[in-house]
Structures are given as C-alpha cells and as structure tokens.
PDB file of N, CA and C in Angstrom:
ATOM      1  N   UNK A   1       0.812  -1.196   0.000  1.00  0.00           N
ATOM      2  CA  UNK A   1       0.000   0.000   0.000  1.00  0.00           C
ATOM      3  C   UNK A   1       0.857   1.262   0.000  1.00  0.00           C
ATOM      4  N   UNK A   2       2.054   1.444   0.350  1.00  0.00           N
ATOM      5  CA  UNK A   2       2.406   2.772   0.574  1.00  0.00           C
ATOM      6  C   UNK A   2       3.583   2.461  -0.304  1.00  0.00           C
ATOM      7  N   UNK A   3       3.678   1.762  -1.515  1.00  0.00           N
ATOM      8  CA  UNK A   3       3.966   1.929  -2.934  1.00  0.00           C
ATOM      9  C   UNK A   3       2.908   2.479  -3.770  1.00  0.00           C
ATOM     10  N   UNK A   4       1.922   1.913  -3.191  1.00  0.00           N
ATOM     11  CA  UNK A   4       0.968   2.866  -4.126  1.00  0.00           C
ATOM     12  C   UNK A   4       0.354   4.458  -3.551  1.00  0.00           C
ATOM     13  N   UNK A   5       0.622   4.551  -2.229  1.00  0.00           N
ATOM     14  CA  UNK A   5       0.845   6.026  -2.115  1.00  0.00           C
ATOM     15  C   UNK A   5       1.833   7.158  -2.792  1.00  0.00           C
ATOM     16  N   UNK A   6       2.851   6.294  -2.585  1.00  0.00           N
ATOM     17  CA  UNK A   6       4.128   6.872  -3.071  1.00  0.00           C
ATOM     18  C   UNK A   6       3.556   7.598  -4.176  1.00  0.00           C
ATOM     19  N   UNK A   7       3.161   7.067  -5.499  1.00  0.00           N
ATOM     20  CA  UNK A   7       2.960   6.827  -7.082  1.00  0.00           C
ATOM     21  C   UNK A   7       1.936   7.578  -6.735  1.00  0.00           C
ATOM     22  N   UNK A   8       1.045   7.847  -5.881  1.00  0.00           N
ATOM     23  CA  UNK A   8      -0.249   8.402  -6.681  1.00  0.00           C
ATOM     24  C   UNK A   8      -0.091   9.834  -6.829  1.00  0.00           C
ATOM     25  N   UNK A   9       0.777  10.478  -6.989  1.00  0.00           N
ATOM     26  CA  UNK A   9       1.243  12.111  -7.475  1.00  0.00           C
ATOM     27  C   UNK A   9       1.299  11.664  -8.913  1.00  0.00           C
ATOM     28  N   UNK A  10       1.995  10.677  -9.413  1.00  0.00           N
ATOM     29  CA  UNK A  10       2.214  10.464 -10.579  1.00  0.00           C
ATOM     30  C   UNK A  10       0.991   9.183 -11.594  1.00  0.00           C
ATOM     31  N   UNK A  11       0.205   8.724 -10.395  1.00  0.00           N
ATOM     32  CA  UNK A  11      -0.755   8.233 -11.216  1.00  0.00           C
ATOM     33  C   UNK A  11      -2.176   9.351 -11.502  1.00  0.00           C
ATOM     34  N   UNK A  12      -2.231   9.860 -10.372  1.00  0.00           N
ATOM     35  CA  UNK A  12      -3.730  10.618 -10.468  1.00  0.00           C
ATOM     36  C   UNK A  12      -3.341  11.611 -11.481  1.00  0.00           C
ATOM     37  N   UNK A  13      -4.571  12.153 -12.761  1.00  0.00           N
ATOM     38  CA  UNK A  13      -4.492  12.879 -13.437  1.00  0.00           C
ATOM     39  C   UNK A  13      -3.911  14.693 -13.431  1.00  0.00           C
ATOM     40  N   UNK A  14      -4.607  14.990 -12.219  1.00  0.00           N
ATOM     41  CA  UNK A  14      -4.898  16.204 -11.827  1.00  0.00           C
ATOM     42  C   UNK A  14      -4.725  16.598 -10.178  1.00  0.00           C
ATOM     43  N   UNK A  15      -4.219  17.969 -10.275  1.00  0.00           N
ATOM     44  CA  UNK A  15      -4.231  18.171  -8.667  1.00  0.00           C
ATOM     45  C   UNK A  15      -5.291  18.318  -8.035  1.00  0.00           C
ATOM     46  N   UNK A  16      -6.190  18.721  -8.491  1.00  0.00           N
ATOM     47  CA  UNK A  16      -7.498  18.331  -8.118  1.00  0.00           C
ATOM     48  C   UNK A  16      -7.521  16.729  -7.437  1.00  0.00           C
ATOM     49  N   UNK A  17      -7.377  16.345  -7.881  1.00  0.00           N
ATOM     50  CA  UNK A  17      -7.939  14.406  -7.823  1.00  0.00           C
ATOM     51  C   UNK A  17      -6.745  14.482  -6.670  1.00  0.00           C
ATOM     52  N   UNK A  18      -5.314  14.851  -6.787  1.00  0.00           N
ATOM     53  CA  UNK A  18      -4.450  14.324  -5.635  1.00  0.00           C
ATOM     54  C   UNK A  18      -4.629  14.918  -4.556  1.00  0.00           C
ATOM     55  N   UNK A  19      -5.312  16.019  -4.446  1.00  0.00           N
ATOM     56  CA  UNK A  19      -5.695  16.810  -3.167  1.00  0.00           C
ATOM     57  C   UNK A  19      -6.754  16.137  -2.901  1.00  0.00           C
ATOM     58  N   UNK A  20      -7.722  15.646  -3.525  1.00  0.00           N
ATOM     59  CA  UNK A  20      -9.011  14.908  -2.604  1.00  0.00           C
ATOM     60  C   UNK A  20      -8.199  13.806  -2.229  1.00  0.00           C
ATOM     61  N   UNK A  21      -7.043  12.960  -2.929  1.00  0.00           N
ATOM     62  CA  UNK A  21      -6.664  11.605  -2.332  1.00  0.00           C
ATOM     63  C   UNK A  21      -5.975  11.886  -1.213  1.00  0.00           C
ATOM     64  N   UNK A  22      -5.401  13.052  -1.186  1.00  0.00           N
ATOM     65  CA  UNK A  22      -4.334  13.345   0.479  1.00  0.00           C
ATOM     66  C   UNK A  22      -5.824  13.914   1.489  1.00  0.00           C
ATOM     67  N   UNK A  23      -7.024  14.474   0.942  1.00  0.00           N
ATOM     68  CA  UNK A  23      -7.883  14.498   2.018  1.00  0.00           C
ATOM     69  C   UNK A  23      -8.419  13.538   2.636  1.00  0.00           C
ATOM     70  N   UNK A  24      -8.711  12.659   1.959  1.00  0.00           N
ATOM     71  CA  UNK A  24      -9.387  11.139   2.095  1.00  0.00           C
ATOM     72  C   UNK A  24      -8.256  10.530   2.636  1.00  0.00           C
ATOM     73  N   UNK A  25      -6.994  10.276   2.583  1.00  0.00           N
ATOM     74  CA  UNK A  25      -5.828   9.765   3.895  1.00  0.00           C
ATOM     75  C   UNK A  25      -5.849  10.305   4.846  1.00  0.00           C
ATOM     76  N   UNK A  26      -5.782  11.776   4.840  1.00  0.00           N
ATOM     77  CA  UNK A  26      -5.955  12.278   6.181  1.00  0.00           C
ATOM     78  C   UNK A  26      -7.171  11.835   6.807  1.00  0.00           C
ATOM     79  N   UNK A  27      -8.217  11.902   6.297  1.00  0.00           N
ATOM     80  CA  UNK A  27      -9.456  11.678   7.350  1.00  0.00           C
ATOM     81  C   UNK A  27      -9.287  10.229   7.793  1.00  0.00           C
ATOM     82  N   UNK A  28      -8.709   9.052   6.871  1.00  0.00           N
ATOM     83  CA  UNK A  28      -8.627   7.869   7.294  1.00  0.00           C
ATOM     84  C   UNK A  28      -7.469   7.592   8.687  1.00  0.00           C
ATOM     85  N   UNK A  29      -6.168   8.578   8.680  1.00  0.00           N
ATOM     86  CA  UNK A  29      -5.504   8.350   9.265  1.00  0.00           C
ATOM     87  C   UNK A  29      -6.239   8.728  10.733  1.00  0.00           C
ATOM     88  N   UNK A  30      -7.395  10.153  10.600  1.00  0.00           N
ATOM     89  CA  UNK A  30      -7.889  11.017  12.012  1.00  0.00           C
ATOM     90  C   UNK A  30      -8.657   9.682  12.374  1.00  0.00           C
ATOM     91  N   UNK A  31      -9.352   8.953  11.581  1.00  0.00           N
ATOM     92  CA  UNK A  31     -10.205   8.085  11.800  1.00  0.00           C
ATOM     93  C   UNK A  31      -9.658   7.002  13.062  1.00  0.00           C
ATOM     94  N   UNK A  32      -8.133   6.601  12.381  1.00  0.00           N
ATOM     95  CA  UNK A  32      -7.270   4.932  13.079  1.00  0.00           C
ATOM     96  C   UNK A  32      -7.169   5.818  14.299  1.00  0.00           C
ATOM     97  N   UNK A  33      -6.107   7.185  14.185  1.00  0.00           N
ATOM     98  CA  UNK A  33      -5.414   7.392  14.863  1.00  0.00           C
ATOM     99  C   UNK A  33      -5.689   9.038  16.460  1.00  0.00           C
ATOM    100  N   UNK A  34      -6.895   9.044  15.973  1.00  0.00           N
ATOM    101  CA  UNK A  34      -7.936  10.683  16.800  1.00  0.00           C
ATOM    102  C   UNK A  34      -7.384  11.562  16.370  1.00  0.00           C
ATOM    103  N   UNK A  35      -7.383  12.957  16.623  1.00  0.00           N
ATOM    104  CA  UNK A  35      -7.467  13.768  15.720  1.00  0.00           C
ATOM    105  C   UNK A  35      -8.362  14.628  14.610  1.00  0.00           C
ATOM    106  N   UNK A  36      -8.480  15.397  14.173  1.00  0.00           N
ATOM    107  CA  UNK A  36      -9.093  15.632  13.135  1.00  0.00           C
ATOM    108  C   UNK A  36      -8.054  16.575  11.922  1.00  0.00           C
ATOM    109  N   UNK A  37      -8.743  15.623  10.568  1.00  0.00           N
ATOM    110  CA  UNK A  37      -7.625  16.238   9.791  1.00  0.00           C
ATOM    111  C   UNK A  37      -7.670  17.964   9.066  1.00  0.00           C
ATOM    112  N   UNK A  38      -6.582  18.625   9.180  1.00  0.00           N
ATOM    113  CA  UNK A  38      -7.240  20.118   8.600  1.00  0.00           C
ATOM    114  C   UNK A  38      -7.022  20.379   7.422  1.00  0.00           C
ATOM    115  N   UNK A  39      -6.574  21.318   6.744  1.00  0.00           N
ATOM    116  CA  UNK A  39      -7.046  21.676   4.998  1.00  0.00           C
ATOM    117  C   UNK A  39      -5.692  21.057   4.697  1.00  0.00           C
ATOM    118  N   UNK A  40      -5.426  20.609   3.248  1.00  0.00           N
ATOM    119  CA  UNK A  40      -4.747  20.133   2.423  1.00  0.00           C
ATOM    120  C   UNK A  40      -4.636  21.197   1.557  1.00  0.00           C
ATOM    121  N   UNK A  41      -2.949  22.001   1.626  1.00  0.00           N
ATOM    122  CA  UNK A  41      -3.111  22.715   0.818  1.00  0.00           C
ATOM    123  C   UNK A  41      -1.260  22.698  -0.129  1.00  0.00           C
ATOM    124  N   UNK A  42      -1.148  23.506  -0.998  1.00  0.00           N
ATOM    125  CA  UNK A  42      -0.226  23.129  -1.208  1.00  0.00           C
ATOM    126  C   UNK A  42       0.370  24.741  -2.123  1.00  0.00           C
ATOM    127  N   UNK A  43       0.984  25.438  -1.732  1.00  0.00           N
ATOM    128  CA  UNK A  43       1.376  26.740  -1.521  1.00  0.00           C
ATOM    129  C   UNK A  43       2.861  26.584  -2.589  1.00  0.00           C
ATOM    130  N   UNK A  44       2.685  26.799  -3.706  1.00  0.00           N
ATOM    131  CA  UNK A  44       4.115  26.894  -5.018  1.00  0.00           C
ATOM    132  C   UNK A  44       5.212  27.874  -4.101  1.00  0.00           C
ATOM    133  N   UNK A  45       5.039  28.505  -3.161  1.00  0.00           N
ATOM    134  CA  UNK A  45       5.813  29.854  -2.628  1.00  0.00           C
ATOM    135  C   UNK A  45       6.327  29.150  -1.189  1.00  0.00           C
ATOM    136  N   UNK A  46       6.162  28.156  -0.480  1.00  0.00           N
ATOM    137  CA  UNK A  46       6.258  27.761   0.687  1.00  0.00           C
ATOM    138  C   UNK A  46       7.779  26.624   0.235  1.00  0.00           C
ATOM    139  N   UNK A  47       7.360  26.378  -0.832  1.00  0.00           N
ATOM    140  CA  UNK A  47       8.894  25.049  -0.721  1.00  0.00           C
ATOM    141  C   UNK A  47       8.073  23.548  -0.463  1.00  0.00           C
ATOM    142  N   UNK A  48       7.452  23.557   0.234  1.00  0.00           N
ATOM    143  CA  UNK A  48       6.814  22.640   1.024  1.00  0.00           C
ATOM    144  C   UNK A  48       6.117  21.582  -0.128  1.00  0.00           C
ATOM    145  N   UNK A  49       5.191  21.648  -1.105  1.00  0.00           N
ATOM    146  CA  UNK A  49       4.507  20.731  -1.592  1.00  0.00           C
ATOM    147  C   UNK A  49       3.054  20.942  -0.754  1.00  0.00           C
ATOM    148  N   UNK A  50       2.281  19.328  -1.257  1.00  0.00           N
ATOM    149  CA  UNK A  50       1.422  19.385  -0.156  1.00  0.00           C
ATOM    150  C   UNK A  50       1.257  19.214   1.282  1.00  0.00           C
ATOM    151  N   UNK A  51       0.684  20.130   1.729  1.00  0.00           N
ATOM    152  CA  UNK A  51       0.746  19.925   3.324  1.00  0.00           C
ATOM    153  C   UNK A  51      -0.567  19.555   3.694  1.00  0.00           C
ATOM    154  N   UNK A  52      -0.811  18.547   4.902  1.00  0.00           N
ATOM    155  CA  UNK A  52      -1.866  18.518   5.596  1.00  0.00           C
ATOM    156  C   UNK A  52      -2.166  18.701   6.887  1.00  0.00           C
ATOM    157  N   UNK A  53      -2.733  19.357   8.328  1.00  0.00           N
ATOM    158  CA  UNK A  53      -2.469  19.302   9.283  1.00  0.00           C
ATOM    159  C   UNK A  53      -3.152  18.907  10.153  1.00  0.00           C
ATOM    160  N   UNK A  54      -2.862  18.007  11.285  1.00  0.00           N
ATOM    161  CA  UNK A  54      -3.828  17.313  12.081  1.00  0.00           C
ATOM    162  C   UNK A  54      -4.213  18.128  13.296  1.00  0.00           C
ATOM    163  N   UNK A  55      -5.547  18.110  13.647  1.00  0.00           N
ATOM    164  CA  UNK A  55      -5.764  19.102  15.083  1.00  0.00           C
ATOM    165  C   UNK A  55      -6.110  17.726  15.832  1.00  0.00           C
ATOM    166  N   UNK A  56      -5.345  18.062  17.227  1.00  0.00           N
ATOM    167  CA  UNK A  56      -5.746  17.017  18.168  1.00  0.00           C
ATOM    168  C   UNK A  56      -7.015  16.859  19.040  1.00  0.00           C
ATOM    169  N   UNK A  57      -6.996  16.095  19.455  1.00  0.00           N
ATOM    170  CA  UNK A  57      -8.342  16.047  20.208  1.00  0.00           C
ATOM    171  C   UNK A  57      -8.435  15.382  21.462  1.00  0.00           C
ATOM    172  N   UNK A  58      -9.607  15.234  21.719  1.00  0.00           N
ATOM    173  CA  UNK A  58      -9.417  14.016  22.922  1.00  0.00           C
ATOM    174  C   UNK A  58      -9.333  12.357  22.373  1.00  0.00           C
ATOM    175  N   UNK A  59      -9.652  12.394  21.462  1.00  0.00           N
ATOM    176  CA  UNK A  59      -9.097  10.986  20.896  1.00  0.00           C
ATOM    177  C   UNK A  59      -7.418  10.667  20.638  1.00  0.00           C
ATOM    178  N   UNK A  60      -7.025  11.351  20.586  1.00  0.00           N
ATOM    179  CA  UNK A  60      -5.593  11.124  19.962  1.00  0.00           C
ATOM    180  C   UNK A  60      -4.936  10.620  22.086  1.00  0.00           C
ATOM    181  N   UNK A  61      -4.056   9.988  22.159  1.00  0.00           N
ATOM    182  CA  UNK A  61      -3.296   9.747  23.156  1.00  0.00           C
ATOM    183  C   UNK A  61      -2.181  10.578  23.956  1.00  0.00           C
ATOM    184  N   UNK A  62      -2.508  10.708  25.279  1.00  0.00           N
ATOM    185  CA  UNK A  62      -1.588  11.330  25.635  1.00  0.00           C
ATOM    186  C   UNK A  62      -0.637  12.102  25.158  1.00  0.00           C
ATOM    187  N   UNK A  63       0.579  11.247  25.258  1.00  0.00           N
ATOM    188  CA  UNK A  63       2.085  11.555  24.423  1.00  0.00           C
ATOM    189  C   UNK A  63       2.201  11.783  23.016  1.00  0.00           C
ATOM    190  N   UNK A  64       1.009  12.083  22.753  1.00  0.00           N
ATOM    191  CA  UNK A  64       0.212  12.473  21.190  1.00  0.00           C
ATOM    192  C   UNK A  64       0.876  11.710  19.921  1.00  0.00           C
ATOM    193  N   UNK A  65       0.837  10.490  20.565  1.00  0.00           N
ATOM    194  CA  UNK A  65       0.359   8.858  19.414  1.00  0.00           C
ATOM    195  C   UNK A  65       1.387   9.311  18.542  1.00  0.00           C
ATOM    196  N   UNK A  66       0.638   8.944  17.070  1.00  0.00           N
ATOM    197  CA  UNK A  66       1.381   8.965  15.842  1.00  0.00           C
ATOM    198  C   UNK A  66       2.055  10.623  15.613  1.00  0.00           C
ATOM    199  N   UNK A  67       1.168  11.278  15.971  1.00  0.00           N
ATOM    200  CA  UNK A  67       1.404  12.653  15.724  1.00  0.00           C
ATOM    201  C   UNK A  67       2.655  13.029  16.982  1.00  0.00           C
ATOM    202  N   UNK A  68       3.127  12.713  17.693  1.00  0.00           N
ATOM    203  CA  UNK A  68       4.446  13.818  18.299  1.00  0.00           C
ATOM    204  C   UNK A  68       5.041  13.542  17.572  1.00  0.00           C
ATOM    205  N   UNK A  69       5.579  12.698  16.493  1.00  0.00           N
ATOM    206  CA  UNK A  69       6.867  12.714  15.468  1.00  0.00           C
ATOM    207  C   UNK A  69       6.574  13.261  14.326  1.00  0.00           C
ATOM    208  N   UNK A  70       4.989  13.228  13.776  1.00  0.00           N
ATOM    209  CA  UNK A  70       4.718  14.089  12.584  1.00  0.00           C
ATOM    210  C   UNK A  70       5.260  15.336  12.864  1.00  0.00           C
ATOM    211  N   UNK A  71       4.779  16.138  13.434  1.00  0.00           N
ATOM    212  CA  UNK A  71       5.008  18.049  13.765  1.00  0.00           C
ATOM    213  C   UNK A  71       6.147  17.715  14.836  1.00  0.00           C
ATOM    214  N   UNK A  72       7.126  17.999  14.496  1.00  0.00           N
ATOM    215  CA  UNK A  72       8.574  18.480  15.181  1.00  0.00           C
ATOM    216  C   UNK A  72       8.501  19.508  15.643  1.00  0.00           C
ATOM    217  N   UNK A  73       7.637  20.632  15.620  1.00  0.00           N
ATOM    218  CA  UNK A  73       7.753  22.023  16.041  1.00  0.00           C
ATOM    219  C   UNK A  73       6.602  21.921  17.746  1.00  0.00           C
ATOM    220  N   UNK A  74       6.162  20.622  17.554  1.00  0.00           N
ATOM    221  CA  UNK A  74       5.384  21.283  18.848  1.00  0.00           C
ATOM    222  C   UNK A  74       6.292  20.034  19.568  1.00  0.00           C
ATOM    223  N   UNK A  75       5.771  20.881  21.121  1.00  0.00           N
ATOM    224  CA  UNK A  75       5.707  19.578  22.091  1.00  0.00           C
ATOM    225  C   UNK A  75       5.178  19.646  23.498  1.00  0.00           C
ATOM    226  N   UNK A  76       4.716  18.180  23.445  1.00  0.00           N
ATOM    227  CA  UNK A  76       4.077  17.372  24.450  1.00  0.00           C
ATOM    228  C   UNK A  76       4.681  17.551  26.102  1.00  0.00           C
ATOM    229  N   UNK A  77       3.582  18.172  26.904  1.00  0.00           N
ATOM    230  CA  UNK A  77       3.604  18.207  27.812  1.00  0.00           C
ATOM    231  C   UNK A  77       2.266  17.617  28.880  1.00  0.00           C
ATOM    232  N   UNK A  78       2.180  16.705  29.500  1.00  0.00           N
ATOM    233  CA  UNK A  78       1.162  16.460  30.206  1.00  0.00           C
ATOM    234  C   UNK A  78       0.165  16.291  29.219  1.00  0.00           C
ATOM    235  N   UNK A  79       0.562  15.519  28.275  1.00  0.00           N
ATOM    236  CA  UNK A  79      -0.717  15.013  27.692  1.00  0.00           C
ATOM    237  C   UNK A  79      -1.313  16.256  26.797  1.00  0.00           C
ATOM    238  N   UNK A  80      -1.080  17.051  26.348  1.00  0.00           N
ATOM    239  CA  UNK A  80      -1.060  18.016  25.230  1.00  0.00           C
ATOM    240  C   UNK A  80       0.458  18.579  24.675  1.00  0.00           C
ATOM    241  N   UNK A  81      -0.650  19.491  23.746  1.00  0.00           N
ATOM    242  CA  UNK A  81       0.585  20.247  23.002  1.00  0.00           C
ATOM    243  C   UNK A  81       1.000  21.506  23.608  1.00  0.00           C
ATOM    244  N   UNK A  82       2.304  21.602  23.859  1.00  0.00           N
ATOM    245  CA  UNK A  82       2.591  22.895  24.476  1.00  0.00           C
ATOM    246  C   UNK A  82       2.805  24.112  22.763  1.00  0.00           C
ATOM    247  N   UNK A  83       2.223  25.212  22.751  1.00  0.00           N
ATOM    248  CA  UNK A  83       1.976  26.138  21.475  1.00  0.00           C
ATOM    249  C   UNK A  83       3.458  27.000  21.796  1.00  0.00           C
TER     250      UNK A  83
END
C-alpha cells in the first residue's frame, strides 16, 4: 500500500484528484489514529509541496500517538501540546 501512495502524485491525473486523495488519507488516518484532519493545501511559494495538518483532540493519546513525530515544532507536555 504505501507503494501505491508513493505513485499516486504520478498516477492521479490532476491536482485536483491528488488533493481529494491526500484528504481522504488524512481523514482515514484522524479516523485509526484521533485527531481531526485540517485543509490540504499546497502553496508553489512555501517550498513545502502538499501539506496537511492534524488538530488534536481528545481521541488522539496522551504523548500524542502517531502525531508527536509528525510536527517536530510542537511539544508534548502532560498530555497536550505545548503552542
């Protein structure tokens, strides 16, 4: 499966179509993992590509699960994010 993530920039036709497929991962990932996923956007001026960003919640775990290694810029204190 995440050979065929890899590829799908280069299989899907349009950025259109690859921005709904990185929305539809994100919501699947908020789904496994709590969270909720935020806009998918992808900024030619940022460097970046597409970005997606997760807001936490009370579902997501303590030491904030999958997400404390996604975002390097925040961190976990007592079971949230310190801003």
């Amino acid at each position: 499966m995440i050979d065929i993530i890899r590829r799908a920039p280069q299989e899907l036709d349009d950025t259109d179509h690859y921005q709904k497929f990185l929305e539809a991962l994100g919501d699947l990932i908020a789904e496994h993992f709590g969270g909720a996923r935020g806009t998918v956007t992808n900024d030619p001026g940022d460097g970046l590509g597409y970005t997606c960003g997760f807001h936490i919640n009370e579902c997501v775990p303590a030491d904030g699960g999958v997400y404390r290694k996604y975002d390097r810029d925040v961190t976990w204190k007592d079971g949230k994010e310190e801003q």
